[in-house]
C-alpha atoms as a PDB file:
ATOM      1  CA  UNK A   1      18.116  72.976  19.135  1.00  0.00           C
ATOM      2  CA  UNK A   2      17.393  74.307  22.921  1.00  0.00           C
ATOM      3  CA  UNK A   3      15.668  72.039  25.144  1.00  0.00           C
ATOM      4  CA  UNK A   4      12.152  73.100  25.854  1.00  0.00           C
ATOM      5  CA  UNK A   5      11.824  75.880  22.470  1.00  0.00           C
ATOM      6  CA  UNK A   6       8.882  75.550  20.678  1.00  0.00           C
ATOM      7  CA  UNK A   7      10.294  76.240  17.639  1.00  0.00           C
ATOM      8  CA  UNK A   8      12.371  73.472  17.713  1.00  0.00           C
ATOM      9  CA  UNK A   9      12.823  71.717  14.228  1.00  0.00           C
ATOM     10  CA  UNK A  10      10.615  68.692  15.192  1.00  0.00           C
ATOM     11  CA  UNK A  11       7.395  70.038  17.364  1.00  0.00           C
ATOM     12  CA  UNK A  12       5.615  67.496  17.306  1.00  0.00           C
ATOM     13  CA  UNK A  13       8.256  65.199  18.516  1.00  0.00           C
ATOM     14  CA  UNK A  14       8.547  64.345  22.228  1.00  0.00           C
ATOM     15  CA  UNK A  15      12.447  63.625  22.214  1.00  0.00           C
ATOM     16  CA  UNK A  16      14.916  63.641  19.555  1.00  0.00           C
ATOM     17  CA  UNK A  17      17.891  61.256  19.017  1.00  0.00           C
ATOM     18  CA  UNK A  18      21.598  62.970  19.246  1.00  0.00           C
ATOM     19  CA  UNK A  19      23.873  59.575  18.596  1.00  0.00           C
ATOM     20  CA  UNK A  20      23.069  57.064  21.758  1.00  0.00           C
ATOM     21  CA  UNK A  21      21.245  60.050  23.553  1.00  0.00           C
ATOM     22  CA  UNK A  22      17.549  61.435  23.678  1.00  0.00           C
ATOM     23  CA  UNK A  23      17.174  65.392  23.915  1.00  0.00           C
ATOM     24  CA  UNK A  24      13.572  66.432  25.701  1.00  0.00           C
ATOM     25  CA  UNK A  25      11.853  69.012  23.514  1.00  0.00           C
ATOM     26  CA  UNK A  26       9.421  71.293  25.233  1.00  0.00           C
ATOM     27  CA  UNK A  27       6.540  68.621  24.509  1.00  0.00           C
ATOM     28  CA  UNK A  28       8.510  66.276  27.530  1.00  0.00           C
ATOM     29  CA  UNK A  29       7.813  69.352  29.764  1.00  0.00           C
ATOM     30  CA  UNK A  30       6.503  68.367  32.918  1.00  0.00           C
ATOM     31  CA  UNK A  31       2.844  70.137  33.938  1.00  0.00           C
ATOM     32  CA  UNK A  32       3.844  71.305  37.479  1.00  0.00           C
ATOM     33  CA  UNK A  33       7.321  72.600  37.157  1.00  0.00           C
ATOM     34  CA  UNK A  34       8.751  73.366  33.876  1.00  0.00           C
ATOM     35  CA  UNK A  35      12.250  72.479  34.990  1.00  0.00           C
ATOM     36  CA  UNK A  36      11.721  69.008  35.104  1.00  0.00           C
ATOM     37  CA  UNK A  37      10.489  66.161  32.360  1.00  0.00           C
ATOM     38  CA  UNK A  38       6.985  64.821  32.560  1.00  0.00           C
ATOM     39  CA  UNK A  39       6.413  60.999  33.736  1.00  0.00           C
ATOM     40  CA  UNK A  40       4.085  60.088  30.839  1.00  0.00           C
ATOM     41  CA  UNK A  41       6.973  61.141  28.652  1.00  0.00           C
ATOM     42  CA  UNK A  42       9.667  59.315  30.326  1.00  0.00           C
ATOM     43  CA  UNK A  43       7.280  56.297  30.536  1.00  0.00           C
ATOM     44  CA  UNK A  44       7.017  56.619  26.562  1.00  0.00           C
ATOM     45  CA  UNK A  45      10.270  56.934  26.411  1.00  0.00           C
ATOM     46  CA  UNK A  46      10.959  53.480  27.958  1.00  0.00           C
ATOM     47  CA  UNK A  47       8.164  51.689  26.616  1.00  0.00           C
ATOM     48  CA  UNK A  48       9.496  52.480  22.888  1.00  0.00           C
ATOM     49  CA  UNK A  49      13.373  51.341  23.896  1.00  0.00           C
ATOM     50  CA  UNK A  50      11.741  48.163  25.153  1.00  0.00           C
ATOM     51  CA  UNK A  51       9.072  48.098  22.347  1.00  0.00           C
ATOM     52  CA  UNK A  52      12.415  47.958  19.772  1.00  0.00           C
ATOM     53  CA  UNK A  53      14.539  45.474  21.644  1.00  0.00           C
ATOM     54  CA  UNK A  54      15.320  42.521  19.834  1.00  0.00           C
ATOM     55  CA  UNK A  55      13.571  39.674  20.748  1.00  0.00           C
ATOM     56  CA  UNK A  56      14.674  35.816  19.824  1.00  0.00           C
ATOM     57  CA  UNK A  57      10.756  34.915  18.916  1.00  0.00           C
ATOM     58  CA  UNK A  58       7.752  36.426  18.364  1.00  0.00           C
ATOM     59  CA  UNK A  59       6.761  37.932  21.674  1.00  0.00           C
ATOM     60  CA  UNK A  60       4.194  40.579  23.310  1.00  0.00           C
ATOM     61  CA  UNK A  61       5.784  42.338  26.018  1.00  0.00           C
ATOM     62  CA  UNK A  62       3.306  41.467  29.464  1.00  0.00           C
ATOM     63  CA  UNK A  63       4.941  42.957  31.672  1.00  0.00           C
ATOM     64  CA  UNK A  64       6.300  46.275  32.140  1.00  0.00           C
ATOM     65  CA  UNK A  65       7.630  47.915  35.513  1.00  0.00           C
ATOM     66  CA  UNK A  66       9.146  51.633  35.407  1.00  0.00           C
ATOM     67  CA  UNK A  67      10.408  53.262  38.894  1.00  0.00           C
ATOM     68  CA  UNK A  68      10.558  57.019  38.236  1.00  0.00           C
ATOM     69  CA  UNK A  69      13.631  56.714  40.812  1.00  0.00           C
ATOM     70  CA  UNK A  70      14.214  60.789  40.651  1.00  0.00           C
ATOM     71  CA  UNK A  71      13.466  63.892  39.162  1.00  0.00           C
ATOM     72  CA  UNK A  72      14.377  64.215  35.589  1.00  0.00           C
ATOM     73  CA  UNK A  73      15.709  67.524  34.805  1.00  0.00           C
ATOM     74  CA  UNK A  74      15.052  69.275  31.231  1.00  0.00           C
ATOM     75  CA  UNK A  75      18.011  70.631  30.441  1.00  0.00           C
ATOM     76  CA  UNK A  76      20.224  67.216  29.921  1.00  0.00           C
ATOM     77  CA  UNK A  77      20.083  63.984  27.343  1.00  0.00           C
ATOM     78  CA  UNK A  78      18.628  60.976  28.922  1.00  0.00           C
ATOM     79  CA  UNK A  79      21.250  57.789  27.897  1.00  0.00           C
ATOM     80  CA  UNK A  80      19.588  54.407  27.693  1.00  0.00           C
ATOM     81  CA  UNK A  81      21.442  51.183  29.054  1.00  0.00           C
ATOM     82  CA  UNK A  82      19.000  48.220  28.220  1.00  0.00           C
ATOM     83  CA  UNK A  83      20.469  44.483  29.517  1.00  0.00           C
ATOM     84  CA  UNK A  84      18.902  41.167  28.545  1.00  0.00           C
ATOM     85  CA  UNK A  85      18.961  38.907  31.774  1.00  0.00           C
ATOM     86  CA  UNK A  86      16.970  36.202  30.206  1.00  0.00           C
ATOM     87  CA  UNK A  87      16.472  35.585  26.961  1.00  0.00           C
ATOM     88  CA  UNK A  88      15.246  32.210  24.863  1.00  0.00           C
ATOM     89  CA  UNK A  89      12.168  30.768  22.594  1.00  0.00           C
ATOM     90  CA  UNK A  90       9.678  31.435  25.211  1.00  0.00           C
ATOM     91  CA  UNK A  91      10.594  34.134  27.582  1.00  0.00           C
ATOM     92  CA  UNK A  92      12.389  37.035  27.434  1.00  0.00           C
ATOM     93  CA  UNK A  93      13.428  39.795  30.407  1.00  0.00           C
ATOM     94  CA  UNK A  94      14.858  43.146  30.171  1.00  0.00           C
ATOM     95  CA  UNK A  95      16.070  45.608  32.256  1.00  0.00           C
ATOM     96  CA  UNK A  96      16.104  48.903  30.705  1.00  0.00           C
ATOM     97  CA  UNK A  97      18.431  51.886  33.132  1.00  0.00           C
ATOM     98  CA  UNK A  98      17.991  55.470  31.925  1.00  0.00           C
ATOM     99  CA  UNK A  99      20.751  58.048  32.982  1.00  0.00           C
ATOM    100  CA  UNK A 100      20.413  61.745  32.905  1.00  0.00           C
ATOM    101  CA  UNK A 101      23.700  63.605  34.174  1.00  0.00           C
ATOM    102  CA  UNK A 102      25.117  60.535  35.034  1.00  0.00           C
ATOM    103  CA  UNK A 103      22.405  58.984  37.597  1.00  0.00           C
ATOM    104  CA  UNK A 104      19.993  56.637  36.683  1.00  0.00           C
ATOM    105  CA  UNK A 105      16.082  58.135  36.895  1.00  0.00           C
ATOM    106  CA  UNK A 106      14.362  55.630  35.358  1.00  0.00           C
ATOM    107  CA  UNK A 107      14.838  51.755  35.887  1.00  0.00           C
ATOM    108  CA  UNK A 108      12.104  49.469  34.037  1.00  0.00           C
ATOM    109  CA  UNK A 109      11.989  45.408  34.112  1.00  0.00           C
ATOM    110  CA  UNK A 110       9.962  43.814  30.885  1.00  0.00           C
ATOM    111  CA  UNK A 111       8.865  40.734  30.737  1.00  0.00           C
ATOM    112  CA  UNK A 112       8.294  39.146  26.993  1.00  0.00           C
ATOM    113  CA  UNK A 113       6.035  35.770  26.475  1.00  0.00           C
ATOM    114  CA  UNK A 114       6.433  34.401  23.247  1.00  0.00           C
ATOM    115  CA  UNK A 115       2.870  34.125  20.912  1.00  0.00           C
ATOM    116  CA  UNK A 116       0.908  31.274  20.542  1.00  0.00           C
ATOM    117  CA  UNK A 117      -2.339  29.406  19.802  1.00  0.00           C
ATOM    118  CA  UNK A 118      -5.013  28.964  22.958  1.00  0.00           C
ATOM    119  CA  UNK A 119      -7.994  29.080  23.815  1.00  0.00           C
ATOM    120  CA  UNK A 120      -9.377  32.856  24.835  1.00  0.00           C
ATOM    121  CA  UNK A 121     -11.790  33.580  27.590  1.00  0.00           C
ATOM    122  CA  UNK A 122     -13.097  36.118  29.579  1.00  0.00           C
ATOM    123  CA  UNK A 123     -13.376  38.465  26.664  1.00  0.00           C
ATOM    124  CA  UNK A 124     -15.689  41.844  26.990  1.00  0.00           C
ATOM    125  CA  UNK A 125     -17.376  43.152  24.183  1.00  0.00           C
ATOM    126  CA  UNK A 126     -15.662  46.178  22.062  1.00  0.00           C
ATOM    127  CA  UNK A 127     -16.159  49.595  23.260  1.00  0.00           C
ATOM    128  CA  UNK A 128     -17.987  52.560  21.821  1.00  0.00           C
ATOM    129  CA  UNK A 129     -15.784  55.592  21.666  1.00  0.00           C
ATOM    130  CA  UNK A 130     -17.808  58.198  23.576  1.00  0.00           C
ATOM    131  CA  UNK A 131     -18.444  61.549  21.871  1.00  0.00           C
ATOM    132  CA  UNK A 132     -19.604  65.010  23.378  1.00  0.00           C
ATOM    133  CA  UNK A 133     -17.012  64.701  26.457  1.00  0.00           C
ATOM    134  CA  UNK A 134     -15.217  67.117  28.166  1.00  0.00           C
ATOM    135  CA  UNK A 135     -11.178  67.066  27.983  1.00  0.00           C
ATOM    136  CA  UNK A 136      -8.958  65.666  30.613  1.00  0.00           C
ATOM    137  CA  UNK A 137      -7.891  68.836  33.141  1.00  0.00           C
ATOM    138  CA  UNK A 138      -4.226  68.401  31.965  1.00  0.00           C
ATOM    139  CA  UNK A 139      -1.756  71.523  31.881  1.00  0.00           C
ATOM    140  CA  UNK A 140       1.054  69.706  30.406  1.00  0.00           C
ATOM    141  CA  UNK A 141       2.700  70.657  26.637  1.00  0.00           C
ATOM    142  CA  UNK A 142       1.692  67.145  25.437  1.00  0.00           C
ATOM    143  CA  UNK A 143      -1.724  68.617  25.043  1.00  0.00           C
ATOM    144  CA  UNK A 144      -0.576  69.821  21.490  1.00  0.00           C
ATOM    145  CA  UNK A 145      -0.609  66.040  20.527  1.00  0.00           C
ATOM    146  CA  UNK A 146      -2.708  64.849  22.883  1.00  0.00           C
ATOM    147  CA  UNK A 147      -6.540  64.091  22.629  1.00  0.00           C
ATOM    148  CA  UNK A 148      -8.774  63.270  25.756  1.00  0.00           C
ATOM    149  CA  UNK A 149     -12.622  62.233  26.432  1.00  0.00           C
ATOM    150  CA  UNK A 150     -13.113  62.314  30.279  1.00  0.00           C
ATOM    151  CA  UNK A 151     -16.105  60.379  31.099  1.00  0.00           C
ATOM    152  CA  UNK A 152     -16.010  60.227  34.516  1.00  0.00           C
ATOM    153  CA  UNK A 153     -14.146  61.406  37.203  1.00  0.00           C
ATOM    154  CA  UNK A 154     -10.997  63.880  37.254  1.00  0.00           C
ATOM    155  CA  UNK A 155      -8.768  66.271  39.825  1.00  0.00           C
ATOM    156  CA  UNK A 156     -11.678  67.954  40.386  1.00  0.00           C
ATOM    157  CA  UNK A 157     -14.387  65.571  40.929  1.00  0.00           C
ATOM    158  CA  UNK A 158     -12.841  62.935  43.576  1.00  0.00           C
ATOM    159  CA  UNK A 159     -13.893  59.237  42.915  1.00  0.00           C
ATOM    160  CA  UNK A 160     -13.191  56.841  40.098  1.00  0.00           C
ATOM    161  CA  UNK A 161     -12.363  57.875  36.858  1.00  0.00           C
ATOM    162  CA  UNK A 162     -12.581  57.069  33.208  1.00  0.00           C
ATOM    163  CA  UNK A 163     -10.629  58.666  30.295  1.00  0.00           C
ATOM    164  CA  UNK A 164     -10.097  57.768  26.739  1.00  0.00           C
ATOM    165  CA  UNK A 165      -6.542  58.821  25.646  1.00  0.00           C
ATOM    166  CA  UNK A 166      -5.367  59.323  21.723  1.00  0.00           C
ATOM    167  CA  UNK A 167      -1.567  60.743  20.871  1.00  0.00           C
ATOM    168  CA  UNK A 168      -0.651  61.516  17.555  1.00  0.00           C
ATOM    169  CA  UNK A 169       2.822  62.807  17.468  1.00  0.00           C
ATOM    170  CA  UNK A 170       5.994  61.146  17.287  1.00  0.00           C
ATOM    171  CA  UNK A 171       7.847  59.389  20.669  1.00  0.00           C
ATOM    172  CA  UNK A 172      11.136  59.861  19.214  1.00  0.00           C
ATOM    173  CA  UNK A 173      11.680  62.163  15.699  1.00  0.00           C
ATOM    174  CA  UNK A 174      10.733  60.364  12.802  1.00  0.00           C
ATOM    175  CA  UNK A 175       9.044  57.300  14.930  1.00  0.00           C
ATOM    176  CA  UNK A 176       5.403  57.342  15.791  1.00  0.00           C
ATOM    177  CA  UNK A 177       3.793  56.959  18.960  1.00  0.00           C
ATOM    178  CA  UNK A 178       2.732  53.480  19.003  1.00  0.00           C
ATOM    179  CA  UNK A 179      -0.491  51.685  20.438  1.00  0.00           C
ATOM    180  CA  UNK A 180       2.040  50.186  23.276  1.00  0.00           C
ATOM    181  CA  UNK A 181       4.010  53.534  23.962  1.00  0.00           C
ATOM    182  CA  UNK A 182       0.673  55.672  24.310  1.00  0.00           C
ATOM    183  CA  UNK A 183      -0.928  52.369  26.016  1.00  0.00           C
ATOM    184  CA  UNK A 184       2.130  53.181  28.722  1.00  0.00           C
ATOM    185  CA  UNK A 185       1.404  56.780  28.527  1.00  0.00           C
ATOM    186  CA  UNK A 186      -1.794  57.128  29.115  1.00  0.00           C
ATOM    187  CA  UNK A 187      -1.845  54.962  32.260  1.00  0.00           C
ATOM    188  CA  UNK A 188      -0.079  57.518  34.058  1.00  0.00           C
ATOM    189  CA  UNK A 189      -3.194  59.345  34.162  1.00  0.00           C
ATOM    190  CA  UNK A 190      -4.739  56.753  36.251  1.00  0.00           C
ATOM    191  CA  UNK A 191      -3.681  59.088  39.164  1.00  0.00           C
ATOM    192  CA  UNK A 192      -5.007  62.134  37.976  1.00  0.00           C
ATOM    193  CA  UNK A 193      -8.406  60.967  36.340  1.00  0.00           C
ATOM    194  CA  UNK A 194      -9.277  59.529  39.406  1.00  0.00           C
ATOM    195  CA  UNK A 195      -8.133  61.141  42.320  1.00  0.00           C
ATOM    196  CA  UNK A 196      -9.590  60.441  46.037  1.00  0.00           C
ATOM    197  CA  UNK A 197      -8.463  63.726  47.858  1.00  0.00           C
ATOM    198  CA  UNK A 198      -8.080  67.359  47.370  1.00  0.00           C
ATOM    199  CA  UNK A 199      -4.955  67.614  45.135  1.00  0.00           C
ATOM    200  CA  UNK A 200      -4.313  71.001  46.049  1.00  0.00           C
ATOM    201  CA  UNK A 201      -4.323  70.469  49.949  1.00  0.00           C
ATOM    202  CA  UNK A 202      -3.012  66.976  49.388  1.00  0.00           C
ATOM    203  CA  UNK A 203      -0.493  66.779  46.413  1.00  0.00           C
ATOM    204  CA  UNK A 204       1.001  63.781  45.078  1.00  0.00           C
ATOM    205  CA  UNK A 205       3.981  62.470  43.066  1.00  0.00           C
ATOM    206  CA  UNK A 206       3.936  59.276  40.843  1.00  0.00           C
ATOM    207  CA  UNK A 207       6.731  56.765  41.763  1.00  0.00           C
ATOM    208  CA  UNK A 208       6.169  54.017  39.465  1.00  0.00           C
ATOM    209  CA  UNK A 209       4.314  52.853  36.920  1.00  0.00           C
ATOM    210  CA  UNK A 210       3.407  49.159  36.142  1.00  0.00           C
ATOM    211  CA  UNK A 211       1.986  47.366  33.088  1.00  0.00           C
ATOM    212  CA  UNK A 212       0.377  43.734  33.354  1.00  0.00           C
ATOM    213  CA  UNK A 213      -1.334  42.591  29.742  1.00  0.00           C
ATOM    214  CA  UNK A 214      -2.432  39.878  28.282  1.00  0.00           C
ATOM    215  CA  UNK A 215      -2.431  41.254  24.962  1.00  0.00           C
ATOM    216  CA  UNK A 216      -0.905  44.211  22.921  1.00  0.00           C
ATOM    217  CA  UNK A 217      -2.844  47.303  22.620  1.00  0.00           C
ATOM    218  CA  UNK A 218      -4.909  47.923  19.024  1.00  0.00           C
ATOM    219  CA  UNK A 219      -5.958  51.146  17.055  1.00  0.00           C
ATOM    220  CA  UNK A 220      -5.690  55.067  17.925  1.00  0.00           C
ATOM    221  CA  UNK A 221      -7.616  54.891  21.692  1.00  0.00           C
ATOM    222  CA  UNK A 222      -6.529  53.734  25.202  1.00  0.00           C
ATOM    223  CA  UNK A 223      -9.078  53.695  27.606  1.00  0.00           C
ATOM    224  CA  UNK A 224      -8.014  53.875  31.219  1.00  0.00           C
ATOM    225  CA  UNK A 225     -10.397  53.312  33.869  1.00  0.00           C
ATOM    226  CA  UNK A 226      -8.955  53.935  37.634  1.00  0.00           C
ATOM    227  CA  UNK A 227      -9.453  53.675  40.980  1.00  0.00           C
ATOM    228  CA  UNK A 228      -7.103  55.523  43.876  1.00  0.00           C
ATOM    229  CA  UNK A 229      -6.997  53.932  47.500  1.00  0.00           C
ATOM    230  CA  UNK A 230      -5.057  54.853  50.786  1.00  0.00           C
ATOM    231  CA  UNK A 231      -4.669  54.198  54.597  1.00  0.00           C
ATOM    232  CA  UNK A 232      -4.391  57.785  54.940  1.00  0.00           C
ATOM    233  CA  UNK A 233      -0.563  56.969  55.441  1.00  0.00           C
ATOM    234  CA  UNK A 234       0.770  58.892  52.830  1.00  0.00           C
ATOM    235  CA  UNK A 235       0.855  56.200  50.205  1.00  0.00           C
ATOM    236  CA  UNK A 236      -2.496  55.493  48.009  1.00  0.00           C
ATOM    237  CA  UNK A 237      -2.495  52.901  45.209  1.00  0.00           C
ATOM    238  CA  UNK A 238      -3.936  53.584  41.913  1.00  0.00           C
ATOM    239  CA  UNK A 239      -5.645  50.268  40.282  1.00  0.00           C
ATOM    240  CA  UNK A 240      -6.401  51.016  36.624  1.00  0.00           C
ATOM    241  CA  UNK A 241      -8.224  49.044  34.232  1.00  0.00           C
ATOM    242  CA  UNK A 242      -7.045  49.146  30.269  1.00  0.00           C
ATOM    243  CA  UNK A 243      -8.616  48.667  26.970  1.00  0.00           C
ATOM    244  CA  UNK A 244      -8.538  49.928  23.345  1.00  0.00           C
ATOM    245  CA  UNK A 245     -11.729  50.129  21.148  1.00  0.00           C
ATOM    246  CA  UNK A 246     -11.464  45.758  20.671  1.00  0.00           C
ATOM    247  CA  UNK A 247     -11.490  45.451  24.689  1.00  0.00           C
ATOM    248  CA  UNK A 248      -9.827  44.739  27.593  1.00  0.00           C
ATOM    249  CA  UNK A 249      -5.714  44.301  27.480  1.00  0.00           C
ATOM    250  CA  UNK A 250      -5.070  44.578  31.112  1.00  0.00           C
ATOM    251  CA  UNK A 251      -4.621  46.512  34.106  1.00  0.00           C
ATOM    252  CA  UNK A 252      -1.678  49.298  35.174  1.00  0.00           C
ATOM    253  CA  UNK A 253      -1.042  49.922  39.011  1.00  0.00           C
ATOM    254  CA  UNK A 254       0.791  53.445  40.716  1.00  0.00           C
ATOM    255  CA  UNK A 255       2.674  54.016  43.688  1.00  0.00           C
ATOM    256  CA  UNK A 256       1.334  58.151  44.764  1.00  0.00           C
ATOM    257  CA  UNK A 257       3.287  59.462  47.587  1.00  0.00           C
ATOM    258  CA  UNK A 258       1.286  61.884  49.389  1.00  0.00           C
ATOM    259  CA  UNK A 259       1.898  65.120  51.385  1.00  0.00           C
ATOM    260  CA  UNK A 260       0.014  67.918  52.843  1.00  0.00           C
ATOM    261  CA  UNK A 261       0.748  71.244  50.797  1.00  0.00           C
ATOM    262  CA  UNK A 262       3.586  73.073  51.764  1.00  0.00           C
ATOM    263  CA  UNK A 263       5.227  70.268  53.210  1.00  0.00           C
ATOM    264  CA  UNK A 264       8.646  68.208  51.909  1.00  0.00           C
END
């Protein structure tokens, strides 16, 4: 198989396993240069290694923190090197290293709290999937698995923004995209759905990506609802709101940096 062909064996598949390695197909294609991998694939990519690390009790995982540390180039397998630094009955952390040619471009922490019975609070009510909506402006190949409902917002309208988000293909071949994987997918629209300046005089790169739940994600939707500040530094936060169909599971934050067009 050759990275990034569409006739690959498995299309629907973002990466494939070869031994201890994961191969891109052209699905992990990033949207603005086709050299390099997209971040909502890599972040899938870690949220499924830490979704199916072994955990001593019943656990959800709260906490999940991926830097995108560089760009991740197409044409190489991605290694995984995952580390327990704490592990017992109540608490577990991870820290999850993905190498591509040798350098590590992806570093995630996860934090796992152990299951129990307590009293809930501060519950919404469950959400009505919207119909009649536009799609999400999104040039990436993941479109071919990807369904979007914008509702508000977008790279073209600046302000707030509110998407609803539903994969159906496969994170690794033969191993569906689960509620948590696309949960950590779809948040990396947050930056995109609701951007605050003109993205073609003003581009921006994610750096990182961070989970905080209180519960796991249910059913086929993510809804991501997101906000995008700055100091007009350079640097603008994106504060994003998550929920499935059920309600609320928590929010997801981004790190932009920000540079005027034709400018390093």
């Amino acid at each position: 198989m050759t990275t990034g062909d569409r006739s690959a064996s498995s299309p629907r598949a973002i990466y494939e396993k070869s031994g201890d390695a994961f191969v891109p197909t052209w699905l992990a294609t990033g949207p603005w240069d086709k050299r390099l991998q997209s971040g909502v694939a890599l972040a899938g990519l870690a949220a499924h290694l830490v979704e199916h690390a072994e955990s001593p009790a019943p656990m959800i995982t709260t906490r999940l923190v991926t830097d995108l540390q560089r760009p991740t180039p197409m044409g190489a397998p991605l290694i995984p090197r995952l580390s327990v630094l704490r592990s017992g009955k109540r608490l577990q952390i991870l820290q999850l290293e993905i190498l591509c040619e040798d350098e590590v471009v992806i570093r995630s922490n996860a934090m796992r709290v152990r299951e129990g019975d307590s009293p809930a609070n501060g519950l919404d009510a469950p959400a009505s999937l919207p119909v009649g909506l536009p799609t999400m402006n999104e040039r990436s190949p993941l479109n071919a698995i990807l369904e979007t409902r914008l509702q508000e917002g977008g790279l073209e309208r600046l302000g707030p923004g509110v998407v609803w988000a539903r994969f159906d293909g496969e994170i690794v071949s033969g191993v569906p995209i689960s509620p948590f994987v696309q949960l950590a997918m779809a948040s990396d629209f947050g930056s995109g759905v609701s951007a605050n300046i003109p993205w073609r005089e003003w581009p921006f790169a994610n750096v990182d990506i961070s989970l905080y739940l209180f519960r796991m994600p249910r059913g086929p939707w993510a809804r991501v609802q997101s906000r995008t500040r700055s100091a007009g530094n350079g640097i603008a936060i994106v504060d994003t709101l998550l929920a499935d169909l059920e309600g609320t599971i928590g929010h997801a934050h981004q790190t932009l940096f920000v540079t005027r067009s034709g400018r390093g």
